[in-house]
C-alpha atoms as a PDB file:
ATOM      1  CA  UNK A   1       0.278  -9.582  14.143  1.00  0.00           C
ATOM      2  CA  UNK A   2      -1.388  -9.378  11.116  1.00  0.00           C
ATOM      3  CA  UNK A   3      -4.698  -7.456  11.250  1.00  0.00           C
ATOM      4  CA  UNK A   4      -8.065  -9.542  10.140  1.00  0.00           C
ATOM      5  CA  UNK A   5      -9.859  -7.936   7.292  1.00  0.00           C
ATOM      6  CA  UNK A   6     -12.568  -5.304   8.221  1.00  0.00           C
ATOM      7  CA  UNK A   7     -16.423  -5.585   6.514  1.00  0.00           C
ATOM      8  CA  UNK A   8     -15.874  -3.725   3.409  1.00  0.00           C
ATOM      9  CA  UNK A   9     -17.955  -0.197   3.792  1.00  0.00           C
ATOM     10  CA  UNK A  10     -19.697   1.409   0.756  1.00  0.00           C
ATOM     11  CA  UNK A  11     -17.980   5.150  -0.488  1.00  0.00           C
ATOM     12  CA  UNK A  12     -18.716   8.140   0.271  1.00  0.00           C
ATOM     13  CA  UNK A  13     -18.740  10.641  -2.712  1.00  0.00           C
ATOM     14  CA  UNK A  14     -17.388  14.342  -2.895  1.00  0.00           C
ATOM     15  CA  UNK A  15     -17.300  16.820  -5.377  1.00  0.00           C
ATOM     16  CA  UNK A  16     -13.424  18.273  -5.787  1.00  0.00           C
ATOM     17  CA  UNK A  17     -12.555  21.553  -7.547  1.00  0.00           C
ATOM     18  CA  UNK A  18     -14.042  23.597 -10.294  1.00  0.00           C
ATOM     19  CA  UNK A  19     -15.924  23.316 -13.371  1.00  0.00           C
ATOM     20  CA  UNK A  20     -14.586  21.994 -16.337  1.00  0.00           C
ATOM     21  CA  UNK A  21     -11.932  20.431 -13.695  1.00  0.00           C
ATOM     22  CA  UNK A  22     -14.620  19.192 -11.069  1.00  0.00           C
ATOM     23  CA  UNK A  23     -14.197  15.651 -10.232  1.00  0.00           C
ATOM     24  CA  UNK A  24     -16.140  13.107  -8.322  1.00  0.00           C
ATOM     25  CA  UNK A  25     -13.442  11.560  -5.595  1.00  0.00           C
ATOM     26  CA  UNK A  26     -14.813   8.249  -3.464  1.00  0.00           C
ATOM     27  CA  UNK A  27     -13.837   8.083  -0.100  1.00  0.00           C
ATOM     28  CA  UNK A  28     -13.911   5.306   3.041  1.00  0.00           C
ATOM     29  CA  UNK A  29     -14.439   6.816   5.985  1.00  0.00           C
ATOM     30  CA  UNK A  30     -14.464   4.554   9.066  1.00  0.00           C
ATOM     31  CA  UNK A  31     -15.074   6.074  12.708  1.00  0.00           C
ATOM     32  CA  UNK A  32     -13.452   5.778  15.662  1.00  0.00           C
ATOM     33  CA  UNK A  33     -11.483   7.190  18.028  1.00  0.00           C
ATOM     34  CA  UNK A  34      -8.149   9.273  17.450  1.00  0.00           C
ATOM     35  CA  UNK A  35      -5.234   9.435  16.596  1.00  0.00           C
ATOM     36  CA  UNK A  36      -6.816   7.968  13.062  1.00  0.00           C
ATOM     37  CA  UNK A  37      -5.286   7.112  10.214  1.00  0.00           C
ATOM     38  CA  UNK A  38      -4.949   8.524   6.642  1.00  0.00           C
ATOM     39  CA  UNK A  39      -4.412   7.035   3.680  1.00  0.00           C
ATOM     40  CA  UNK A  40      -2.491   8.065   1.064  1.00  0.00           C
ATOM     41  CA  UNK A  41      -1.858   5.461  -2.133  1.00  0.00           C
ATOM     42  CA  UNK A  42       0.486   5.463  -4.620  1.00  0.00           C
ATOM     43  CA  UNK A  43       0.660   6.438  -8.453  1.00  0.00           C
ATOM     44  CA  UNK A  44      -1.874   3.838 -10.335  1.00  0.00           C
ATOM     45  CA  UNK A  45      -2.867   2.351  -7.365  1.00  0.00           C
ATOM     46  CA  UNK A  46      -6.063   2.496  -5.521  1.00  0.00           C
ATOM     47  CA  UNK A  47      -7.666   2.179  -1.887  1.00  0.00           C
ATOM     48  CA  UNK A  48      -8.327  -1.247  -2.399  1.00  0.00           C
ATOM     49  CA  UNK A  49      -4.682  -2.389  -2.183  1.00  0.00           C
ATOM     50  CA  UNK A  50      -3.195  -4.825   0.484  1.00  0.00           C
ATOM     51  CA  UNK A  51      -1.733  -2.366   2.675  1.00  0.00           C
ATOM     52  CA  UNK A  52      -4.854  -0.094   2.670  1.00  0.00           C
ATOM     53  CA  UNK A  53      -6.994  -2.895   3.617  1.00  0.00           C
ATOM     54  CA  UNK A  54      -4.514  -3.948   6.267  1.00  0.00           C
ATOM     55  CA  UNK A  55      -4.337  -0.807   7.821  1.00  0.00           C
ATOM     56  CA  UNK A  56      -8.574  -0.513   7.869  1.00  0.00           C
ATOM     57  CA  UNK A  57      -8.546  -3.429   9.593  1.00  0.00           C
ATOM     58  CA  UNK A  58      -6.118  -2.669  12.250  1.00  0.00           C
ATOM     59  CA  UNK A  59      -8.085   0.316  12.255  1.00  0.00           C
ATOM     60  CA  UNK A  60     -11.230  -1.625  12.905  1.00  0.00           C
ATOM     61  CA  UNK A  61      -9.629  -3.841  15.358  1.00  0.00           C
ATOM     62  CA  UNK A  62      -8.731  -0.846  17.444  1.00  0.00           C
ATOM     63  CA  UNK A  63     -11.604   1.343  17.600  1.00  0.00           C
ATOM     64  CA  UNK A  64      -9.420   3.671  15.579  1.00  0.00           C
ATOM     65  CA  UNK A  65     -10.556   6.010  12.945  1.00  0.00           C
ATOM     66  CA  UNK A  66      -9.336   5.307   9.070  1.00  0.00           C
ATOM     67  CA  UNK A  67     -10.171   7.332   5.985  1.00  0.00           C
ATOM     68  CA  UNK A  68      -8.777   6.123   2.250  1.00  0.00           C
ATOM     69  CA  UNK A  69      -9.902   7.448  -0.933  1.00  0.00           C
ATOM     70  CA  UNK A  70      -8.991   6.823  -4.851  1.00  0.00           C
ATOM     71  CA  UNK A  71      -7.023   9.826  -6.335  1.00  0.00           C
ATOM     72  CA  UNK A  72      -9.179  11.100  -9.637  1.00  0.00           C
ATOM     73  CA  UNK A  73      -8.177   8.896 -12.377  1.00  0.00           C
ATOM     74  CA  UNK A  74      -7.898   5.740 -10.207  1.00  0.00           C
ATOM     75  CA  UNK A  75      -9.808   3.374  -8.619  1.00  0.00           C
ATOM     76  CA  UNK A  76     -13.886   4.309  -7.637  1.00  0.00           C
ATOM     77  CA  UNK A  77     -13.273   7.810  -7.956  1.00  0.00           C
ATOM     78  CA  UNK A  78     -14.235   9.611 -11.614  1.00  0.00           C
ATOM     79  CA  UNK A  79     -11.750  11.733 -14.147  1.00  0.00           C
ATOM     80  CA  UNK A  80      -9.307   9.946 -16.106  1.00  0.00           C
ATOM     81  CA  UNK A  81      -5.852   8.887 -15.032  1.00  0.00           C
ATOM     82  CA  UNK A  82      -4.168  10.398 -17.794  1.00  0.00           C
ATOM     83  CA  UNK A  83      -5.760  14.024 -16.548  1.00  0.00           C
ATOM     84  CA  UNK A  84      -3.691  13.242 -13.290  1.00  0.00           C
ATOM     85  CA  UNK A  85      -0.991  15.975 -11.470  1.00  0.00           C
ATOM     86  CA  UNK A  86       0.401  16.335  -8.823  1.00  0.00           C
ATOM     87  CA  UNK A  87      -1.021  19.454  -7.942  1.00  0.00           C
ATOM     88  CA  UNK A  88      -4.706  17.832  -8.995  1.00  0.00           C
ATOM     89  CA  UNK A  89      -3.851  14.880  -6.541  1.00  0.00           C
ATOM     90  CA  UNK A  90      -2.731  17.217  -3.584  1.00  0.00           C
ATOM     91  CA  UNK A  91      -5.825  19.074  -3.743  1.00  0.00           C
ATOM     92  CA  UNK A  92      -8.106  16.046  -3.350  1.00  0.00           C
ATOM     93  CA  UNK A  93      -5.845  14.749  -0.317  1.00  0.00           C
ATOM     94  CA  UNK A  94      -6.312  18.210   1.271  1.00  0.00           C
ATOM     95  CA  UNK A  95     -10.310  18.213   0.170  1.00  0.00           C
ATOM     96  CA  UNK A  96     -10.791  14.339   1.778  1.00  0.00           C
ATOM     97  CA  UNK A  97      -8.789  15.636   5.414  1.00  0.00           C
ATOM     98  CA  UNK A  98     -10.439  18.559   5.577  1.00  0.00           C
ATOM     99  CA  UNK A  99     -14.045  17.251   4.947  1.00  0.00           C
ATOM    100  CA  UNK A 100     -13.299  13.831   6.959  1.00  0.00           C
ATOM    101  CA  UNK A 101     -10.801  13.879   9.774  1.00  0.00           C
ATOM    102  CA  UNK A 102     -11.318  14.775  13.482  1.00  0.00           C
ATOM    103  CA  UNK A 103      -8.640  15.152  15.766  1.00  0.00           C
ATOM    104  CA  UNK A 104      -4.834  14.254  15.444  1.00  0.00           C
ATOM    105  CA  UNK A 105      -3.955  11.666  12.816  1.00  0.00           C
ATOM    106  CA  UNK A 106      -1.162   9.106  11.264  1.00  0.00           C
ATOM    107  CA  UNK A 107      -0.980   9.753   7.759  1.00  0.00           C
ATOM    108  CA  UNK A 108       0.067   6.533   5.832  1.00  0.00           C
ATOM    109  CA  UNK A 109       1.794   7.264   2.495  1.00  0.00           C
ATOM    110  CA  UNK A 110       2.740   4.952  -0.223  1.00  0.00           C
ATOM    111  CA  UNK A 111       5.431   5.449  -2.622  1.00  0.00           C
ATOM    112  CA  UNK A 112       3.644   8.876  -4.339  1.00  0.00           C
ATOM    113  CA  UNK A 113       1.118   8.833  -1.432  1.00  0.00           C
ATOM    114  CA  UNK A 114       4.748   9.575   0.582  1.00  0.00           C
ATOM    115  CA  UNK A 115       5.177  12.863  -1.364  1.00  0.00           C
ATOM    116  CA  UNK A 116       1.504  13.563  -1.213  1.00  0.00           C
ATOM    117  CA  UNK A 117       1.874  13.870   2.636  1.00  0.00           C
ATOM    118  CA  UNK A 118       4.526  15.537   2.839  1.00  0.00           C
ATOM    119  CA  UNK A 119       2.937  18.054   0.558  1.00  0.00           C
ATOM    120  CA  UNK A 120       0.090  17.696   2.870  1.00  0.00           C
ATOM    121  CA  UNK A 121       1.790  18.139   5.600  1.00  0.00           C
ATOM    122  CA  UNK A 122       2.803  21.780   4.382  1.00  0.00           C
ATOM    123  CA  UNK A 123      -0.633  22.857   3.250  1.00  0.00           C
ATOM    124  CA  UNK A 124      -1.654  21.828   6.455  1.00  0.00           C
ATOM    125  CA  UNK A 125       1.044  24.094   8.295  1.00  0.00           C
ATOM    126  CA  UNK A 126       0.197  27.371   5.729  1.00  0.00           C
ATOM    127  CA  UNK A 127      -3.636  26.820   6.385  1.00  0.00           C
ATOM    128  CA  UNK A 128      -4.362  24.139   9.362  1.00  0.00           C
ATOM    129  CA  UNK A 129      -7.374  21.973   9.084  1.00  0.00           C
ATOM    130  CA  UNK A 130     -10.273  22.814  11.413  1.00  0.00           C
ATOM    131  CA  UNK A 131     -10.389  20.128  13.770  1.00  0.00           C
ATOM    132  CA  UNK A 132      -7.769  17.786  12.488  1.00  0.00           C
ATOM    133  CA  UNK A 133      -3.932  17.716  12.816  1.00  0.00           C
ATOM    134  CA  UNK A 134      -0.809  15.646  12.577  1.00  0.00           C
ATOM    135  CA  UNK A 135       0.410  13.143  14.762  1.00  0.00           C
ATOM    136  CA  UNK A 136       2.955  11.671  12.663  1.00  0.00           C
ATOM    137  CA  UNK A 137       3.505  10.412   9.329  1.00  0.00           C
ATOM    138  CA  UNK A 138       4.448   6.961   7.979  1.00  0.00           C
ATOM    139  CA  UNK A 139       5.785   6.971   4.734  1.00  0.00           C
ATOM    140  CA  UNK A 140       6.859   3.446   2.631  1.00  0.00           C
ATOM    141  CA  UNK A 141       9.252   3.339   0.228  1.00  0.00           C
ATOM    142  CA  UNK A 142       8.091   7.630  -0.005  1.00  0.00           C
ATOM    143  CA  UNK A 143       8.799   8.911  -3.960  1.00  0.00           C
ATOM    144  CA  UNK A 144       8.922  12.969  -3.334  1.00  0.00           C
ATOM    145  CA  UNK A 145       9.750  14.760  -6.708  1.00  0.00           C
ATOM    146  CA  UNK A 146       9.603  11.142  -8.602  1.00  0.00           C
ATOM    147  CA  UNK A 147       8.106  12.936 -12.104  1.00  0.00           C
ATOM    148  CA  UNK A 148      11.467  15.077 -11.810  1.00  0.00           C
ATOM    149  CA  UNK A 149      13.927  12.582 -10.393  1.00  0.00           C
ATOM    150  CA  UNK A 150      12.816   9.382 -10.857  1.00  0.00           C
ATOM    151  CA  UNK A 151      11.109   9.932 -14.612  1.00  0.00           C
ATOM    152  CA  UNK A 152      12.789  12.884 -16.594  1.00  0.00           C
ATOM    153  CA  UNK A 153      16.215  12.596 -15.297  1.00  0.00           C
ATOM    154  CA  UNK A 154      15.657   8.918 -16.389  1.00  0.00           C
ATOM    155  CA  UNK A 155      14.365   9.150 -19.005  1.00  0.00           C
ATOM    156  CA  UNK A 156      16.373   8.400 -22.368  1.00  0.00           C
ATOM    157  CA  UNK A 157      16.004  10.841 -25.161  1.00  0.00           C
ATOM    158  CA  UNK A 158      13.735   9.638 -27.610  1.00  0.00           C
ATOM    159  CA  UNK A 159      10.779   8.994 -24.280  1.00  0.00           C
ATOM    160  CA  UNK A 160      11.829  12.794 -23.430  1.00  0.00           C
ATOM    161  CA  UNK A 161      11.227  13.851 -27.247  1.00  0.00           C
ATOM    162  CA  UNK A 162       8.008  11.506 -27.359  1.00  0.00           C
ATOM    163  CA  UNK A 163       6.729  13.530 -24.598  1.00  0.00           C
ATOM    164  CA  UNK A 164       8.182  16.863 -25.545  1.00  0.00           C
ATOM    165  CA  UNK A 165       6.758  16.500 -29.049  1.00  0.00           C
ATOM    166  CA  UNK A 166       2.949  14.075 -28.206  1.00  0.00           C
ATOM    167  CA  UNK A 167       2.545  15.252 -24.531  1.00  0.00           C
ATOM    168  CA  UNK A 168       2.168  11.588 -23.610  1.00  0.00           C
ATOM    169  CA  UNK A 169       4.636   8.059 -23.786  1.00  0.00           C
ATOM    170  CA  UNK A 170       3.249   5.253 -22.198  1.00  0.00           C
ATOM    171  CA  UNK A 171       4.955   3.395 -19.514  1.00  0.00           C
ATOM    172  CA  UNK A 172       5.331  -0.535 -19.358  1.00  0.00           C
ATOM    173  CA  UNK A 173       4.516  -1.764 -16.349  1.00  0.00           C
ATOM    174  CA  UNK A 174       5.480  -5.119 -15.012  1.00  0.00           C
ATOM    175  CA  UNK A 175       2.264  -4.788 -12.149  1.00  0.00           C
ATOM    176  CA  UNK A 176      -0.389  -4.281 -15.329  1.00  0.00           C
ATOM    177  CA  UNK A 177      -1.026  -2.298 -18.527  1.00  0.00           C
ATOM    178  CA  UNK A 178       1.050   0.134 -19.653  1.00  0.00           C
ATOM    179  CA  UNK A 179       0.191   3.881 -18.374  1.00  0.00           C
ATOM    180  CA  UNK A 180       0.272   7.463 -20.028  1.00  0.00           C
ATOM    181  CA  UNK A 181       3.147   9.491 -18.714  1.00  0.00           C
ATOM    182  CA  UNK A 182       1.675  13.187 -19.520  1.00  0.00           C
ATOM    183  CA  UNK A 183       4.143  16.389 -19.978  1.00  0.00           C
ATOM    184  CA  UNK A 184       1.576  17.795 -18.035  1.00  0.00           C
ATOM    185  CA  UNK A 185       2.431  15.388 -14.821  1.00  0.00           C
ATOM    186  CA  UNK A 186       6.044  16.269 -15.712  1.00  0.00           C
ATOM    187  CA  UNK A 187       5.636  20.029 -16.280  1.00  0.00           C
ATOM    188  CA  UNK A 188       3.135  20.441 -13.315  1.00  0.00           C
ATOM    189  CA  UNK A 189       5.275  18.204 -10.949  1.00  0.00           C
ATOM    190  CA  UNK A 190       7.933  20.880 -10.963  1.00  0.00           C
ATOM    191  CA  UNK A 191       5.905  23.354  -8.732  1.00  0.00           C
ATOM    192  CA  UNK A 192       5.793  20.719  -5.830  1.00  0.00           C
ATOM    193  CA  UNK A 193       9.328  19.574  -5.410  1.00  0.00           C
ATOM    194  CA  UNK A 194      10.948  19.316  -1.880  1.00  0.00           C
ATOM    195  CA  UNK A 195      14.039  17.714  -2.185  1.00  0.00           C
ATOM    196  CA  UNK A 196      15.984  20.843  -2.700  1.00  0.00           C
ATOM    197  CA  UNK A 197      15.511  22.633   0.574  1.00  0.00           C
ATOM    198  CA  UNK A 198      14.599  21.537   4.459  1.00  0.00           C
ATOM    199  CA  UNK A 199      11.226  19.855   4.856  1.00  0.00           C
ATOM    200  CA  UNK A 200       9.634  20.625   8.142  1.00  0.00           C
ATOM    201  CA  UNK A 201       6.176  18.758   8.565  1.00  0.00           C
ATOM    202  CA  UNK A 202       6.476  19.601  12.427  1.00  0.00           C
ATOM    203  CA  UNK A 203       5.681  15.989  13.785  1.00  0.00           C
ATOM    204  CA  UNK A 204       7.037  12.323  13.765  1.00  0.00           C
ATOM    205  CA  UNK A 205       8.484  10.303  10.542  1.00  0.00           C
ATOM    206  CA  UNK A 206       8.572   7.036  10.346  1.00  0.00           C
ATOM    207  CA  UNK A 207      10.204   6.078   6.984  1.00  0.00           C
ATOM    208  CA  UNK A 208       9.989   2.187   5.483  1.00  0.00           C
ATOM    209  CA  UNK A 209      12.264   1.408   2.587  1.00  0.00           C
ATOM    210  CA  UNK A 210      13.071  -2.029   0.581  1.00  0.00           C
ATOM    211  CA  UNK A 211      16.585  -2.027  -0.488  1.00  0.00           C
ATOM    212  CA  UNK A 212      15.317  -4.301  -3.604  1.00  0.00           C
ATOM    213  CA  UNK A 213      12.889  -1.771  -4.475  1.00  0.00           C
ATOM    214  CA  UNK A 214      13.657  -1.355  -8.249  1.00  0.00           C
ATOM    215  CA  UNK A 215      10.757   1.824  -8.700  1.00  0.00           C
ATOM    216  CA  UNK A 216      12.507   4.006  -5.615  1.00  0.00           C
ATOM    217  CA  UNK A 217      15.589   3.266  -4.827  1.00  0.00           C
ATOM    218  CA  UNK A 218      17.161   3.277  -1.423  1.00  0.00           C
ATOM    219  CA  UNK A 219      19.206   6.102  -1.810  1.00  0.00           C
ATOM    220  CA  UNK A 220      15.998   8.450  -2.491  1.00  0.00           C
ATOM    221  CA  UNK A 221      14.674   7.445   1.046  1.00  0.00           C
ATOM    222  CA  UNK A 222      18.268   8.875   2.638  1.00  0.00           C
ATOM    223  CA  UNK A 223      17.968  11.713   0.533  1.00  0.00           C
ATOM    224  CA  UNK A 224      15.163  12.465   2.178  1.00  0.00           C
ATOM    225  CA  UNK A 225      15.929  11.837   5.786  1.00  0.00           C
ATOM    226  CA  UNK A 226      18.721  14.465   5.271  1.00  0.00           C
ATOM    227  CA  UNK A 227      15.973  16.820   3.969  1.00  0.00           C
ATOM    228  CA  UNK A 228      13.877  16.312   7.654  1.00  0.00           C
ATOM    229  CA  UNK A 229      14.696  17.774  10.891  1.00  0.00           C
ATOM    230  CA  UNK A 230      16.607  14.978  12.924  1.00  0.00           C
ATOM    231  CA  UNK A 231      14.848  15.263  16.077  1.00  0.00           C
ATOM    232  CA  UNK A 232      12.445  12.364  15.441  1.00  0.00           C
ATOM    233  CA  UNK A 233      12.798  10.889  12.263  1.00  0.00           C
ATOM    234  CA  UNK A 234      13.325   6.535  11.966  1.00  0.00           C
ATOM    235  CA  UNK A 235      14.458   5.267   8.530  1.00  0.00           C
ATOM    236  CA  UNK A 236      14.046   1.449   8.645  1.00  0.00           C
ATOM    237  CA  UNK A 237      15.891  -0.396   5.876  1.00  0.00           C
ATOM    238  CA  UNK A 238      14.245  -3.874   4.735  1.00  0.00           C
ATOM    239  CA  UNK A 239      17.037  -5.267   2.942  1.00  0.00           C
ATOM    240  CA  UNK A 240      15.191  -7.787   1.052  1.00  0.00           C
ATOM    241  CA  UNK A 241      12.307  -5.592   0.947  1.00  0.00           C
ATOM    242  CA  UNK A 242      10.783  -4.585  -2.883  1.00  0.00           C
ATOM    243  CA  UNK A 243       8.713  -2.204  -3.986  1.00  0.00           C
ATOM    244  CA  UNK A 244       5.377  -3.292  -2.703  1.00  0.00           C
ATOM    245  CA  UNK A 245       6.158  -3.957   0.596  1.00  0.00           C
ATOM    246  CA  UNK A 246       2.996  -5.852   0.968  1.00  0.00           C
ATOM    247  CA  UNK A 247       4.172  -9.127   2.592  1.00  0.00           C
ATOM    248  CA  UNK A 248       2.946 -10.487   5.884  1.00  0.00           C
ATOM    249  CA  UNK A 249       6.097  -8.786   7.584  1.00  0.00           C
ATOM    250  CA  UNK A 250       6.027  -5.651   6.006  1.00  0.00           C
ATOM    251  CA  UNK A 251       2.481  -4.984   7.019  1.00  0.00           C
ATOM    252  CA  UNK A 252       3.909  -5.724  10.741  1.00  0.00           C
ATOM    253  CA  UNK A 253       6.235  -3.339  10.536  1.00  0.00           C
ATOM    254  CA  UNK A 254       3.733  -0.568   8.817  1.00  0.00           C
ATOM    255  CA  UNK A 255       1.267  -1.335  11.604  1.00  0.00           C
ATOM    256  CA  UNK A 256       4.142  -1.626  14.472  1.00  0.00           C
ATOM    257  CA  UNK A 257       5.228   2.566  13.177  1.00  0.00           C
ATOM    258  CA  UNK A 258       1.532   3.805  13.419  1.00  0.00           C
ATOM    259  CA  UNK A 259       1.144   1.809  16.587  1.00  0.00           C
ATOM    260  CA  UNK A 260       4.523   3.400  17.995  1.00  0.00           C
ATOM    261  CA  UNK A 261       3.129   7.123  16.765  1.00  0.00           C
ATOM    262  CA  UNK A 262      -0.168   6.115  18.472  1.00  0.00           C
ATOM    263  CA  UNK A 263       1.106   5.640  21.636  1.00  0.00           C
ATOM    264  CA  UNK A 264      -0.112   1.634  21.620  1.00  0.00           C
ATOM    265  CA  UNK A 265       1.372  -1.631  21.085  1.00  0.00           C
ATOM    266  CA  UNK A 266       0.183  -4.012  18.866  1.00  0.00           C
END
């Protein structure tokens, strides 16, 4: 069942990081009862996108709690994109749960937003969140270590000297206008990559990958099942899925894994 859209609520604002580096991130936080959901979008994208809005409304629908927010850089929140990291990113996912969540939650990741939670998911086990915890994690078409595996290694020469040599090459896109690919978000990407080693997040996967999906390809989403303990872990293949995954079916199966991690049917 598709999920009706939910009256659109106005953001929140919070203040992330230091001066010069302080940014202004905008956040939608809807109450309700838990386990909530998280949202975690993808590189460019913002909270505004069909599967966020989906998944609020579901949310809605339920009596569930739902928080999404705009990475600095994208969206309603302030800072440019081309300031962006990884490591910048992960620290305004762990600001919005801390400040925001109650109780256990589903976090929903989307293509970067997939390596942002699992990221998360490891802050969260160093230092755990006062009042707020894990239930499971969703991840769709999940892009861990993309600026090392899916960029550089990919990368022909002359966009590696570009960036070696400018700091920046900008990126065609066939979803908008071109965007800045920054040595820094290469360089800085290094110091968060999990594909080499075991990833424990200590609670449910649910993985959702298009085999058509021309950004990540399938073979990155089993790459990173073998990287997860195997005691509860779901890969679903979509073989004519693409990137997006933002069809009327594809929502049903996003909302059908946070509905199985919730303990509810939809």
């Amino acid at each position: 069942m598709t999920p009706s859209v939910a009256p659109e609520q106005e953001p929140a604002f919070i203040e992330v990081g230091q001066d010069p580096g302080q940014r202004r991130i905008a956040v939608r936080a809807r109450r309700g009862a838990a386990p909530g959901l998280f949202w975690l979008g993808g590189f460019h994208s913002d909270m505004k996108g069909t599967k966020a809005i989906a998944l609020d409304g579901w949310a809605a629908e339920h009596g569930r709690a739902c928080v999404r927010f705009d990475y600095s850089g994208h969206g309603e929140s302030g800072g440019t994109f081309r300031e962006g990291t990884i490591g910048r990113w992960l620290e305004e996912s762990v600001a919005v749960f801390r400040r925001f969540c109650a109780g256990p939650q589903v976090v929903v990741g989307s293509s970067m937003g997939g390596w942002m939670a699992l990221l998360l998911a490891r802050e969260l086990a160093r230092q755990p969140a006062s009042g707020a915890s894990l239930a499971g994690l969703v991840l769709i078409a999940p892009a861990p270590d993309f600026t090392e595996e899916l960029m550089w290694k990919g990368f022909s020469p002359t966009i590696r000297q570009e960036i070696e040599t400018t700091g920046v090459w900008l990126r065609p896109s066939e979803y908008g206008e071109s965007y800045p690919i920054t040595r820094a978000l290469i360089e800085e990407g290094r110091n968060h990559l999990l594909l080499g080693s075991a990833i424990e997040v200590g609670c449910p996967v649910r993985i959702l990958q298009g085999a058509q999906d021309p950004d990540v390809p399938w073979q990155h989403a089993f790459a990173l099942a073998h990287r997860l303990p195997s005691d509860d872990v779901v890969l679903t293949m979509i073989q004519d899925g693409d990137h997006r995954l933002s069809r009327p079916q594809d929502i049903a199966r996003i909302i059908a894994a946070v509905a199985e991690i919730q303990g509810e049917s939809t």
